[in-house]
ModelCIF file with pLDDT and N, C-alpha, C, O atoms, coordinates in Angstrom:
data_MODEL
#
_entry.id   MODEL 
#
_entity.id                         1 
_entity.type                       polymer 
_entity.pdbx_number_of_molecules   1 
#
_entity_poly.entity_id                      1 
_entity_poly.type                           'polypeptide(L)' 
_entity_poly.nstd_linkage                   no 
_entity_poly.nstd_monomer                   no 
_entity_poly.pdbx_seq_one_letter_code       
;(UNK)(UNK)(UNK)(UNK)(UNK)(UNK)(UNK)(UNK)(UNK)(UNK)(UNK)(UNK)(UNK)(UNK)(UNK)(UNK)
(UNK)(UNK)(UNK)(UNK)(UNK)(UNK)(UNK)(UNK)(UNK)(UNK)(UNK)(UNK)(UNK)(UNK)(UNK)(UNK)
(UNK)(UNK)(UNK)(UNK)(UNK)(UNK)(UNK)(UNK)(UNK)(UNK)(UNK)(UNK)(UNK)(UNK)(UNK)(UNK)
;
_entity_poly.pdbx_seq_one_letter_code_can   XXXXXXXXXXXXXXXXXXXXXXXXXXXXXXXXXXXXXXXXXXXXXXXX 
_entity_poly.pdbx_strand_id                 A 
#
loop_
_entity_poly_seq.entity_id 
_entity_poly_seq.num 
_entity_poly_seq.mon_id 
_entity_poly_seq.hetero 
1 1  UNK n 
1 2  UNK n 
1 3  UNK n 
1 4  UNK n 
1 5  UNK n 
1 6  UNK n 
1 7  UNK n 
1 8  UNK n 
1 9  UNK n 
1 10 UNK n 
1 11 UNK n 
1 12 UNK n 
1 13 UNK n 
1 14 UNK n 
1 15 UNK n 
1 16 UNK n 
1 17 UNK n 
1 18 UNK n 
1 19 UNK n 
1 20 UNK n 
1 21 UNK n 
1 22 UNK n 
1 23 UNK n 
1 24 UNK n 
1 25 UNK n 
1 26 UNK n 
1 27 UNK n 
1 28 UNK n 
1 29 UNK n 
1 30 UNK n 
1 31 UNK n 
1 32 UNK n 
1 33 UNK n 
1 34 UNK n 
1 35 UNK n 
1 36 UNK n 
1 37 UNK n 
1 38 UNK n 
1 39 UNK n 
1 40 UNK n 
1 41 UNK n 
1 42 UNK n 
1 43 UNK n 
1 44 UNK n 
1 45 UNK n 
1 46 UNK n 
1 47 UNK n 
1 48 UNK n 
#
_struct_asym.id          A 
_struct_asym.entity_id   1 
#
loop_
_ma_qa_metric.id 
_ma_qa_metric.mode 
_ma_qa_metric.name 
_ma_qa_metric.software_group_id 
_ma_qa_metric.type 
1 global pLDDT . pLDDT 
2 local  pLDDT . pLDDT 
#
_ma_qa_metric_global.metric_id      1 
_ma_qa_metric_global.metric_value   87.48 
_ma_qa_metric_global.model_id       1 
_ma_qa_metric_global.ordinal_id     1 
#
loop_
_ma_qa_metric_local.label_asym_id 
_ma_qa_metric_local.label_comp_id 
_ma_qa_metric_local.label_seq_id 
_ma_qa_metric_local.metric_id 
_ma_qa_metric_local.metric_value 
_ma_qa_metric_local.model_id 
_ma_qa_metric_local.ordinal_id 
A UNK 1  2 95.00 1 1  
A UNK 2  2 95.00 1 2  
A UNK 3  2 96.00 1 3  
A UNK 4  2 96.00 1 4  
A UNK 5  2 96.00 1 5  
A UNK 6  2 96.00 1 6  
A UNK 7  2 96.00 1 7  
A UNK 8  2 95.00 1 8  
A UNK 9  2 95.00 1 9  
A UNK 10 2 94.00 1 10 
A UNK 11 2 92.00 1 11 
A UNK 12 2 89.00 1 12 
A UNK 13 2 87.00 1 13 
A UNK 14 2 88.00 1 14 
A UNK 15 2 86.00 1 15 
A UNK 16 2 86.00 1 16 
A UNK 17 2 83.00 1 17 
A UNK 18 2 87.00 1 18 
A UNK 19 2 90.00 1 19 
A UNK 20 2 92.00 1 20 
A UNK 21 2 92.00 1 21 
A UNK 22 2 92.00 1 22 
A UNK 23 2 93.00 1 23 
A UNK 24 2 93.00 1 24 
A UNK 25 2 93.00 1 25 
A UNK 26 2 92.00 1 26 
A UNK 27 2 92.00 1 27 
A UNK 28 2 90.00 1 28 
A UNK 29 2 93.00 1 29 
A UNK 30 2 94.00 1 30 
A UNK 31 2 93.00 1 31 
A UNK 32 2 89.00 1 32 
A UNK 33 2 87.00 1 33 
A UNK 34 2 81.00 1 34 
A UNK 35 2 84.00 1 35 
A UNK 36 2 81.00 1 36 
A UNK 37 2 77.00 1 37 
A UNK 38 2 71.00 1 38 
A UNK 39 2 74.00 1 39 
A UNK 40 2 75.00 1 40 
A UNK 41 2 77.00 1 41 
A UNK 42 2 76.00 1 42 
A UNK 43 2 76.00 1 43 
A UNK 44 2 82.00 1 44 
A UNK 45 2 81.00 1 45 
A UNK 46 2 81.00 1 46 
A UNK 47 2 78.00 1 47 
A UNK 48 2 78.00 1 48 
#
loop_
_atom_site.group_PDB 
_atom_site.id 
_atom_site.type_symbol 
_atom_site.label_atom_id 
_atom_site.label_alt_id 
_atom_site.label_comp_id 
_atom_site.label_asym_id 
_atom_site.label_entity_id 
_atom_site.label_seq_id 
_atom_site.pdbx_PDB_ins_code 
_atom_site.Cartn_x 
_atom_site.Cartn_y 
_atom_site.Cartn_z 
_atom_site.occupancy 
_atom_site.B_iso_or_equiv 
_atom_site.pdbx_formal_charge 
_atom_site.auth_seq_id 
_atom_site.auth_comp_id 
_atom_site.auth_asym_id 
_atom_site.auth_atom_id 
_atom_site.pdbx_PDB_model_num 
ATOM 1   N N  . UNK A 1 1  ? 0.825   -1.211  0.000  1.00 95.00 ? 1  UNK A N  1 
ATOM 2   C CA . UNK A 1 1  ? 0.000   0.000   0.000  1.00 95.00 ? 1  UNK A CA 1 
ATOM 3   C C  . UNK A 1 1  ? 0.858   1.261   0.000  1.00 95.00 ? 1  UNK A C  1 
ATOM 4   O O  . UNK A 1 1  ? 0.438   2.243   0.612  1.00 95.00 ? 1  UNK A O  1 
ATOM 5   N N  . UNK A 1 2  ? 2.120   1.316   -0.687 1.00 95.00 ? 2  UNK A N  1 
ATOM 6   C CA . UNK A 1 2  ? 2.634   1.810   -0.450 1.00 95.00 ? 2  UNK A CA 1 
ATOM 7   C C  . UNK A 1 2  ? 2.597   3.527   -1.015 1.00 95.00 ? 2  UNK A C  1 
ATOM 8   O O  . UNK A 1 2  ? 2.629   3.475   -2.245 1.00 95.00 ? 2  UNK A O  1 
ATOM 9   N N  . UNK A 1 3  ? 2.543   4.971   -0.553 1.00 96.00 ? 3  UNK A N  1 
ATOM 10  C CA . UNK A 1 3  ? 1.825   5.884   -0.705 1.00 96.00 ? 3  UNK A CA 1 
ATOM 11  C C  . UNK A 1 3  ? 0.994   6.104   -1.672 1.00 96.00 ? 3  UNK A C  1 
ATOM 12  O O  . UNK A 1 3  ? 0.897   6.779   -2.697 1.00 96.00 ? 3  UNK A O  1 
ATOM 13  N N  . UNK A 1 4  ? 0.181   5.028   -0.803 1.00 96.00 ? 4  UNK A N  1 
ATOM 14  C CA . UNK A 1 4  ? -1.937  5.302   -1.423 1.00 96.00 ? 4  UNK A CA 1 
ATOM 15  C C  . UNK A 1 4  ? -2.509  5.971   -0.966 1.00 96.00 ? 4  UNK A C  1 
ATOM 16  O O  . UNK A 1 4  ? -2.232  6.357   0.169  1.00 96.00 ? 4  UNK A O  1 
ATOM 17  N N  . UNK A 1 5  ? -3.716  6.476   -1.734 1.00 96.00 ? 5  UNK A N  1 
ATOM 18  C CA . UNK A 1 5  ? -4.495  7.910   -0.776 1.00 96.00 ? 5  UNK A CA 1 
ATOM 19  C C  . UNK A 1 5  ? -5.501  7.298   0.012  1.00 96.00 ? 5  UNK A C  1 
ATOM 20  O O  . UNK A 1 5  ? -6.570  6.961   -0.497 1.00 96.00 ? 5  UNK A O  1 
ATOM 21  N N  . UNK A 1 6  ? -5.235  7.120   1.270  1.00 96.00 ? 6  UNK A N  1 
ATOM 22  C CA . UNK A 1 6  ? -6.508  6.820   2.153  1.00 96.00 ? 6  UNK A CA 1 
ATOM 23  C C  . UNK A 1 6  ? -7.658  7.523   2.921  1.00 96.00 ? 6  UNK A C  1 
ATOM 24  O O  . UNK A 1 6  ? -8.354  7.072   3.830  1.00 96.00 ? 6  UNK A O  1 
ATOM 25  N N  . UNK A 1 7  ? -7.682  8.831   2.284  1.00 96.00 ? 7  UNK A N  1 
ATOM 26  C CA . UNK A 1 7  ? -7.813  9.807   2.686  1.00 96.00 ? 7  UNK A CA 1 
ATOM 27  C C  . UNK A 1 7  ? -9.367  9.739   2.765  1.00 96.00 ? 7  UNK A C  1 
ATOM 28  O O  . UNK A 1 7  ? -10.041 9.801   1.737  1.00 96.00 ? 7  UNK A O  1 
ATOM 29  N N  . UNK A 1 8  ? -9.966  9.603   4.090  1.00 95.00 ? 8  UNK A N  1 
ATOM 30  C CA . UNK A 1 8  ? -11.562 9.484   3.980  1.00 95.00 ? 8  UNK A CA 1 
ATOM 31  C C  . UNK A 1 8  ? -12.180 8.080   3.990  1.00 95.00 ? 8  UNK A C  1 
ATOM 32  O O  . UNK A 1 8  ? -13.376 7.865   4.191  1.00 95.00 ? 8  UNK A O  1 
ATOM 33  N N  . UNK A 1 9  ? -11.162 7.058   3.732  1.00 95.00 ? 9  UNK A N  1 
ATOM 34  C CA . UNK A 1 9  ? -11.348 6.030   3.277  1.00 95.00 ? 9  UNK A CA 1 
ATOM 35  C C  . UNK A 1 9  ? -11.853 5.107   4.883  1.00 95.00 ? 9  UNK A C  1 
ATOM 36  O O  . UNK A 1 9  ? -11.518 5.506   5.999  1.00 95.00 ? 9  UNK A O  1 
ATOM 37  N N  . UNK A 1 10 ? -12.568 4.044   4.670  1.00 94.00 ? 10 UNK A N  1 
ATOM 38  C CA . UNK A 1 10 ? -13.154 3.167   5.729  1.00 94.00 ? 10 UNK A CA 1 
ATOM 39  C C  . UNK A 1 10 ? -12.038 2.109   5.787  1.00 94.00 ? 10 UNK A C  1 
ATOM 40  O O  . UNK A 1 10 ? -11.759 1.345   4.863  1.00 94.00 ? 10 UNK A O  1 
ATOM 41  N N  . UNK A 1 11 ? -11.315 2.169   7.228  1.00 92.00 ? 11 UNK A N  1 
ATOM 42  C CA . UNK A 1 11 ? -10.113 1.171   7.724  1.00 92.00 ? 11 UNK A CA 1 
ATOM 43  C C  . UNK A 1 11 ? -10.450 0.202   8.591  1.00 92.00 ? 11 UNK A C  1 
ATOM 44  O O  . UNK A 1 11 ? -9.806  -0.790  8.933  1.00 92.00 ? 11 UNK A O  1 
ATOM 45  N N  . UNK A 1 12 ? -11.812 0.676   9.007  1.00 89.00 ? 12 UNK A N  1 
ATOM 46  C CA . UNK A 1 12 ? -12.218 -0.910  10.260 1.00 89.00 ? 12 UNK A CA 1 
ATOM 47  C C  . UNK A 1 12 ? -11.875 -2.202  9.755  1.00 89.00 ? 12 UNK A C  1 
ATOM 48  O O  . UNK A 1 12 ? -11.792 -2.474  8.558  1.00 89.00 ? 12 UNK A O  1 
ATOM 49  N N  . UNK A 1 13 ? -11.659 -3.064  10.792 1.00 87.00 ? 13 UNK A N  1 
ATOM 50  C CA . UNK A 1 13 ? -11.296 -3.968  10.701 1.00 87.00 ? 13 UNK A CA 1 
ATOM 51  C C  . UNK A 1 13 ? -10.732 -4.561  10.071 1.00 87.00 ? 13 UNK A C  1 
ATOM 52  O O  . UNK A 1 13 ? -10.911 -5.779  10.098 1.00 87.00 ? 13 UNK A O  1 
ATOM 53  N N  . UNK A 1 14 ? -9.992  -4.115  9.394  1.00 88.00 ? 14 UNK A N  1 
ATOM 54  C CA . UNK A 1 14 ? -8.658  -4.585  8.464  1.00 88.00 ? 14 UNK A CA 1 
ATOM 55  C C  . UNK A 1 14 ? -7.827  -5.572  8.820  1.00 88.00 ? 14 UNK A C  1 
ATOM 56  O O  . UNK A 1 14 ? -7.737  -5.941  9.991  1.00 88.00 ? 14 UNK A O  1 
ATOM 57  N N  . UNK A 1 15 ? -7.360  -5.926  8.157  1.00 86.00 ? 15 UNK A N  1 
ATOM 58  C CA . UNK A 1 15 ? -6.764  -7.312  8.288  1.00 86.00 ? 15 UNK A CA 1 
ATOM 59  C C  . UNK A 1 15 ? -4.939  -6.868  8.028  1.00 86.00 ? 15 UNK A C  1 
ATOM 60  O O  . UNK A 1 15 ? -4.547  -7.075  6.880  1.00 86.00 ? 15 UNK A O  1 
ATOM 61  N N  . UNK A 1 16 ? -4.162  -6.445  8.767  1.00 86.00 ? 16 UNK A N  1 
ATOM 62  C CA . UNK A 1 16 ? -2.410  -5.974  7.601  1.00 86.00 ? 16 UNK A CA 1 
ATOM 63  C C  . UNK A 1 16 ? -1.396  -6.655  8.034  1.00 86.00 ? 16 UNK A C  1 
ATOM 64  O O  . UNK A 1 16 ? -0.188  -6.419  8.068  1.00 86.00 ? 16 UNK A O  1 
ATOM 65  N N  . UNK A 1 17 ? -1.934  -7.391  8.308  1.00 83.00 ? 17 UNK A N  1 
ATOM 66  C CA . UNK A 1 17 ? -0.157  -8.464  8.868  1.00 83.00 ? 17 UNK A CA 1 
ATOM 67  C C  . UNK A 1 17 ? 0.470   -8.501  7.745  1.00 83.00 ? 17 UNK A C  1 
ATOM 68  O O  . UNK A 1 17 ? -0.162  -8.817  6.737  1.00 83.00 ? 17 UNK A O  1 
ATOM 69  N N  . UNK A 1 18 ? 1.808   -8.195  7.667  1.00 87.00 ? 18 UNK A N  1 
ATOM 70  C CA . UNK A 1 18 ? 2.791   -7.979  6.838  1.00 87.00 ? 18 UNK A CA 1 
ATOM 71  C C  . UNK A 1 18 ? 2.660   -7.051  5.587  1.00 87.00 ? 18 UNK A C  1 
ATOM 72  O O  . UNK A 1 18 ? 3.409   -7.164  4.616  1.00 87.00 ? 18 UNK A O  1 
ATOM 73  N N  . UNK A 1 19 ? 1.167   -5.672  5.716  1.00 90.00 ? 19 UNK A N  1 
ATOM 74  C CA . UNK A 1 19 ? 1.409   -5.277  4.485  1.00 90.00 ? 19 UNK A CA 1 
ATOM 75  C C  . UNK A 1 19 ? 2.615   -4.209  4.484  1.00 90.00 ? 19 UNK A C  1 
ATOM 76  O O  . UNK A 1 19 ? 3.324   -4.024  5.473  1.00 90.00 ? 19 UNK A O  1 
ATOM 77  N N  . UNK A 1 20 ? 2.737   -3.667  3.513  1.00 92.00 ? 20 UNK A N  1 
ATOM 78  C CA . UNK A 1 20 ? 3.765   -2.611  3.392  1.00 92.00 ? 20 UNK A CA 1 
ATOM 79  C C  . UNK A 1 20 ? 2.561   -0.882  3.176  1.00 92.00 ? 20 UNK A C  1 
ATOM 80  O O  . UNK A 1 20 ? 1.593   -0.638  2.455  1.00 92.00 ? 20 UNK A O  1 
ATOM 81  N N  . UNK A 1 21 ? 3.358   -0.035  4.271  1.00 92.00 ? 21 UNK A N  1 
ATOM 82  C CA . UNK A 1 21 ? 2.489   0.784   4.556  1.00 92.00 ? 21 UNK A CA 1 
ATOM 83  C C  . UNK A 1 21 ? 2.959   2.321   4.700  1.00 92.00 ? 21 UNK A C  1 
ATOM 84  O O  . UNK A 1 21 ? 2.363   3.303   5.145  1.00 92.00 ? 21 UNK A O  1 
ATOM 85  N N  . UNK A 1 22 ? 4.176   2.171   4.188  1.00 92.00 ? 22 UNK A N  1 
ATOM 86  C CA . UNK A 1 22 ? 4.946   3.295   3.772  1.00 92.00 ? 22 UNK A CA 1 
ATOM 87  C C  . UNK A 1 22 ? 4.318   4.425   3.265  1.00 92.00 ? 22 UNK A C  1 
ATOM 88  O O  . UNK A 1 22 ? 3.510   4.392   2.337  1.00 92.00 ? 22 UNK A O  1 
ATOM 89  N N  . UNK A 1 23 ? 4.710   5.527   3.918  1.00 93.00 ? 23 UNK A N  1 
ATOM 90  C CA . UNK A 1 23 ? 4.233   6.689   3.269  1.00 93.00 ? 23 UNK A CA 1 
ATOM 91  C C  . UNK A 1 23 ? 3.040   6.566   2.519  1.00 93.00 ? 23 UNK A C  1 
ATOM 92  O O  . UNK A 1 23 ? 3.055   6.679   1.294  1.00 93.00 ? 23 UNK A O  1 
ATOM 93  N N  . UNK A 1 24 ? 1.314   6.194   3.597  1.00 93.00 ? 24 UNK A N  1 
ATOM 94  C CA . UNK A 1 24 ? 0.586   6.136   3.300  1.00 93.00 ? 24 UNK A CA 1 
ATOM 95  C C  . UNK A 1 24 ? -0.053  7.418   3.372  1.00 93.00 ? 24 UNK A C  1 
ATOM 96  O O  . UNK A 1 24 ? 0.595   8.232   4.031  1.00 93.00 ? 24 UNK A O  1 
ATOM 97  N N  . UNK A 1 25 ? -1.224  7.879   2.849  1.00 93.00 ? 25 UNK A N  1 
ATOM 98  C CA . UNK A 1 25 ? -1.810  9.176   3.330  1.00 93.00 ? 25 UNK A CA 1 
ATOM 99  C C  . UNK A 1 25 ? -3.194  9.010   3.758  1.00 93.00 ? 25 UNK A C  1 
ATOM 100 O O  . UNK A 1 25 ? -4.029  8.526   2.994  1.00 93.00 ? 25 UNK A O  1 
ATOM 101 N N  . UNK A 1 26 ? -3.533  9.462   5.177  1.00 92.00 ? 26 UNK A N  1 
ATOM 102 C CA . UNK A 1 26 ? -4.524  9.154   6.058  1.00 92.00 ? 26 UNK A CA 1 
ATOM 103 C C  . UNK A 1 26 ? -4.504  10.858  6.533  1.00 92.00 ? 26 UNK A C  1 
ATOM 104 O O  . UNK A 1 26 ? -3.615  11.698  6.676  1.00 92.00 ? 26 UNK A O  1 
ATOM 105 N N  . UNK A 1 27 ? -6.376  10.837  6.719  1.00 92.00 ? 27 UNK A N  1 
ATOM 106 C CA . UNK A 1 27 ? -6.547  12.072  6.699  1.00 92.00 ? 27 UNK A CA 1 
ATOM 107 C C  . UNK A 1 27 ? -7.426  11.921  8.180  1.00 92.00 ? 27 UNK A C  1 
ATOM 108 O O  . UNK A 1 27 ? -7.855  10.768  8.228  1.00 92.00 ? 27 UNK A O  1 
ATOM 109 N N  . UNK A 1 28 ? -7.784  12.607  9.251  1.00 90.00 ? 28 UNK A N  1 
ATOM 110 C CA . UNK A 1 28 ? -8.555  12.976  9.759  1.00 90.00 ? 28 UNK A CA 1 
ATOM 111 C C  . UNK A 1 28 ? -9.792  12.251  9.844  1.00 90.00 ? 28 UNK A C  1 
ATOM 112 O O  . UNK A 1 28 ? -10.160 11.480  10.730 1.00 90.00 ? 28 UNK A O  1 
ATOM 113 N N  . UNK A 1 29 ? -10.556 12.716  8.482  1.00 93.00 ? 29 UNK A N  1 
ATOM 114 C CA . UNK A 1 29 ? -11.861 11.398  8.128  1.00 93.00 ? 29 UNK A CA 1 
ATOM 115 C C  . UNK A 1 29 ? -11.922 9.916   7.936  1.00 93.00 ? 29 UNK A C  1 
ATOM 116 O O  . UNK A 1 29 ? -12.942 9.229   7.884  1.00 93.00 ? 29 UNK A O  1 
ATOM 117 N N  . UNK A 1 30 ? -9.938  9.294   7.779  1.00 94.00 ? 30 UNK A N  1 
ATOM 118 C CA . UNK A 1 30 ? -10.540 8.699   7.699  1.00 94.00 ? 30 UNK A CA 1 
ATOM 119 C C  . UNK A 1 30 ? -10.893 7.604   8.456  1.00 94.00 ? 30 UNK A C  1 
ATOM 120 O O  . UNK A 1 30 ? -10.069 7.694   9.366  1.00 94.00 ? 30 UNK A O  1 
ATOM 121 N N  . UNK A 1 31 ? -11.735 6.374   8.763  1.00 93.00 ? 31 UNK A N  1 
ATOM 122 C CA . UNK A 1 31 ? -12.329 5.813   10.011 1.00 93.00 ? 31 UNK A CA 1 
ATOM 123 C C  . UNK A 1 31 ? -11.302 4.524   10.146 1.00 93.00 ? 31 UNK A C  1 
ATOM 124 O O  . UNK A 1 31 ? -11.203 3.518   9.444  1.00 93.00 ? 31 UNK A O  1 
ATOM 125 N N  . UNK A 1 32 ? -10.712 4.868   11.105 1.00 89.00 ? 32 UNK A N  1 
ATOM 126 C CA . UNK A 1 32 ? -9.698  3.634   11.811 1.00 89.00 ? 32 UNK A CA 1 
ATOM 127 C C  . UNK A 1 32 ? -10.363 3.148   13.147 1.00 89.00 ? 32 UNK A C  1 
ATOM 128 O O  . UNK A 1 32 ? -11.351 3.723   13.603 1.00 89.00 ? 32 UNK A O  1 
ATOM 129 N N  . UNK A 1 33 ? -9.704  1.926   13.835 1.00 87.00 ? 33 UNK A N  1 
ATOM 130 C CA . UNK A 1 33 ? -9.817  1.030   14.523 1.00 87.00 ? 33 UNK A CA 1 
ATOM 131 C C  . UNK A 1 33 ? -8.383  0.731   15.256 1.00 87.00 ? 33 UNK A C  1 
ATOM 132 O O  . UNK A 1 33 ? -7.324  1.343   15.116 1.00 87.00 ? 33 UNK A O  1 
ATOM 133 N N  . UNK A 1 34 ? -8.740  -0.634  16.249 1.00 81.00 ? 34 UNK A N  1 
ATOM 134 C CA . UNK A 1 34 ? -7.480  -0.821  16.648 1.00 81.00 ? 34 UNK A CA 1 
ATOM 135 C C  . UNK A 1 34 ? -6.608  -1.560  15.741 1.00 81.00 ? 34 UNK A C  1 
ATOM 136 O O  . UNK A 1 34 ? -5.402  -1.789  15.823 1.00 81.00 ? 34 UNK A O  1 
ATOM 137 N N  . UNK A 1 35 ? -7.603  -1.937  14.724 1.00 84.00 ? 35 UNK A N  1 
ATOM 138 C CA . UNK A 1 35 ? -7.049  -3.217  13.409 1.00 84.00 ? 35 UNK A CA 1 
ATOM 139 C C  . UNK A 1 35 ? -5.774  -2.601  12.724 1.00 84.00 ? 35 UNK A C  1 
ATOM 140 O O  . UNK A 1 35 ? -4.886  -3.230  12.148 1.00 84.00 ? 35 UNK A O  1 
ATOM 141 N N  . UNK A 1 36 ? -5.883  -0.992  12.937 1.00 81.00 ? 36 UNK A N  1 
ATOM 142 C CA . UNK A 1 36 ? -4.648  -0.328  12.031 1.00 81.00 ? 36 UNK A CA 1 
ATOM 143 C C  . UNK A 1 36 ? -3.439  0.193   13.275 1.00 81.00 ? 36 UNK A C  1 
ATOM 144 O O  . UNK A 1 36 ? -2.569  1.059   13.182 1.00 81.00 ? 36 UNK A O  1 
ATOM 145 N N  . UNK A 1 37 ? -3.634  -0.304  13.907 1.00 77.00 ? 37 UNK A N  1 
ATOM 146 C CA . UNK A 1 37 ? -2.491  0.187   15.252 1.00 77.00 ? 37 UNK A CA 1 
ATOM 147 C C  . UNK A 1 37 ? -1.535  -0.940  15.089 1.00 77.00 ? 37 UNK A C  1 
ATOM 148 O O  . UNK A 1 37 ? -1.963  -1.952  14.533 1.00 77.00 ? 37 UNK A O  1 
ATOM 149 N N  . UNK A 1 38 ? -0.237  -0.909  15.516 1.00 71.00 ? 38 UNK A N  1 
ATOM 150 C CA . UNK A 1 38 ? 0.726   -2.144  15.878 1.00 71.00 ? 38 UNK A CA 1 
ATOM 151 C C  . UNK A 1 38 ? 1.218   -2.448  16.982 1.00 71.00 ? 38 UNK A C  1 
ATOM 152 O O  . UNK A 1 38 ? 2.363   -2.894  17.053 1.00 71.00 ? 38 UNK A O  1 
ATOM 153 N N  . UNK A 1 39 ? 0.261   -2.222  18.311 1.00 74.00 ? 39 UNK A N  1 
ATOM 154 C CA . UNK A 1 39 ? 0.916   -3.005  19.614 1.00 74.00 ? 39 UNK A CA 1 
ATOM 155 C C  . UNK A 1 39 ? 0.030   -3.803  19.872 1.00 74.00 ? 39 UNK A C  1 
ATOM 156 O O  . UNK A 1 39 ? -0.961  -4.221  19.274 1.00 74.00 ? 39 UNK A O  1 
ATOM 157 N N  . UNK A 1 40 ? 0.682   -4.047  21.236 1.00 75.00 ? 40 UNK A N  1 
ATOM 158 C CA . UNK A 1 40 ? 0.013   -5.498  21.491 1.00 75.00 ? 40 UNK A CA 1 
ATOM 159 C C  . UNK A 1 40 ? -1.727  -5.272  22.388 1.00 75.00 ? 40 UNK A C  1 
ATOM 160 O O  . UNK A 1 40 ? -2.522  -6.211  22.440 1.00 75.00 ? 40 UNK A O  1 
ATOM 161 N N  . UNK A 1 41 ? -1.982  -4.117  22.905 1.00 77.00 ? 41 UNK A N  1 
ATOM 162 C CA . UNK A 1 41 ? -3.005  -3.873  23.051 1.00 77.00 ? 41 UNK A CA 1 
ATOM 163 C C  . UNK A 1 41 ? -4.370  -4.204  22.410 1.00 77.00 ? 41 UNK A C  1 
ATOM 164 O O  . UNK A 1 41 ? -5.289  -4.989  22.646 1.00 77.00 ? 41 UNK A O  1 
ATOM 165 N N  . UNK A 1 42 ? -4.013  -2.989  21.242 1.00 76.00 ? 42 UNK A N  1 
ATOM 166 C CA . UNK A 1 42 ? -4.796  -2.593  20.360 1.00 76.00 ? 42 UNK A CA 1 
ATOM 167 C C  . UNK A 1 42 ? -4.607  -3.756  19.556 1.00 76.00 ? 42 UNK A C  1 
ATOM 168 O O  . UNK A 1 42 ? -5.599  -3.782  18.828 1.00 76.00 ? 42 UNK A O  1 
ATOM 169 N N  . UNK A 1 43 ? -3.769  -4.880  19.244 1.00 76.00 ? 43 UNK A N  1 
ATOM 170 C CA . UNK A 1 43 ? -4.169  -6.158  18.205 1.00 76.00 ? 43 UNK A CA 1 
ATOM 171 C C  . UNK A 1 43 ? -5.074  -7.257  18.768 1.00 76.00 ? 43 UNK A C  1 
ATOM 172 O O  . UNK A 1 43 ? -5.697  -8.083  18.102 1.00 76.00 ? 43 UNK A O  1 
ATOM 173 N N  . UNK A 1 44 ? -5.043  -7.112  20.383 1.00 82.00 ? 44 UNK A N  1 
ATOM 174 C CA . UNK A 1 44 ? -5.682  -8.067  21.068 1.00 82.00 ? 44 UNK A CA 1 
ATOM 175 C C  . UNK A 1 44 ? -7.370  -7.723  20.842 1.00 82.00 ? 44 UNK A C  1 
ATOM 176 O O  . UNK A 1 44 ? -8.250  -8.580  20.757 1.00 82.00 ? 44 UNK A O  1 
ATOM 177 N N  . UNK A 1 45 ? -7.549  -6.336  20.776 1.00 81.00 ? 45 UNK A N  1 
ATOM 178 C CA . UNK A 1 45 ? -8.856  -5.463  20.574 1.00 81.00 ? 45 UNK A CA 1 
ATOM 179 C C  . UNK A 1 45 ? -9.551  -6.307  19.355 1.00 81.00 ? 45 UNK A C  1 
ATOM 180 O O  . UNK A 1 45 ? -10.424 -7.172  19.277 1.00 81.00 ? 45 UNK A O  1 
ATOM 181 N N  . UNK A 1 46 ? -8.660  -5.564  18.397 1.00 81.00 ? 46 UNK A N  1 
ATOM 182 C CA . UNK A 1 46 ? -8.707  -6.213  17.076 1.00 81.00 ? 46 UNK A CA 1 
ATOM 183 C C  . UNK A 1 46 ? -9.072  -7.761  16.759 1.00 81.00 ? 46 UNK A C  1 
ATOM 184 O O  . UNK A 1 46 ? -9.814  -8.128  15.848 1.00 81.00 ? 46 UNK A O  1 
ATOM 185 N N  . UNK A 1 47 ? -8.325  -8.697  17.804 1.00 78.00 ? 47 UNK A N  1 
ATOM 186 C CA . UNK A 1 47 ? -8.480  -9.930  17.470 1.00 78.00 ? 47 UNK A CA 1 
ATOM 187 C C  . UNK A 1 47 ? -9.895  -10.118 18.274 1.00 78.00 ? 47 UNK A C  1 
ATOM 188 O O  . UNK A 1 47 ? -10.595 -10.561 17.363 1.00 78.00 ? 47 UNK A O  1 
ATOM 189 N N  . UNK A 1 48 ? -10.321 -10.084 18.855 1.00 78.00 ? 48 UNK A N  1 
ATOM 190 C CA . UNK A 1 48 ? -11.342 -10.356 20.152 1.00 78.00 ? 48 UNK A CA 1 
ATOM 191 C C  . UNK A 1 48 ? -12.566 -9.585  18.924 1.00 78.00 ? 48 UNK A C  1 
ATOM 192 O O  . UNK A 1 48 ? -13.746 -9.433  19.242 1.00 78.00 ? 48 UNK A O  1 
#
């Protein structure tokens, strides 16, 4: 995914183990979760 416009875009529950996420562009609007975080918290959220 490497700088794609995500800008506005719907991120729930996503699935990214191992994507590549480089210099993505995420705006404000758009709707994340813990699915797009990388600790161990927020993946347990995610998994549950």
């Amino acid at each position: 995914l490497e700088n794609s416009n995500l800008i506005g875009a719907d991120l729930r529950l996503i699935h990214i183990k191992n994507a590549k996420l480089n210099d993505i562009n995420i705006s404000k609007e758009t709707k994340t979760d813990s699915c797009l975080e990388n600790n161990l918290f927020h993946k347990l959220i995610c998994k549950i």
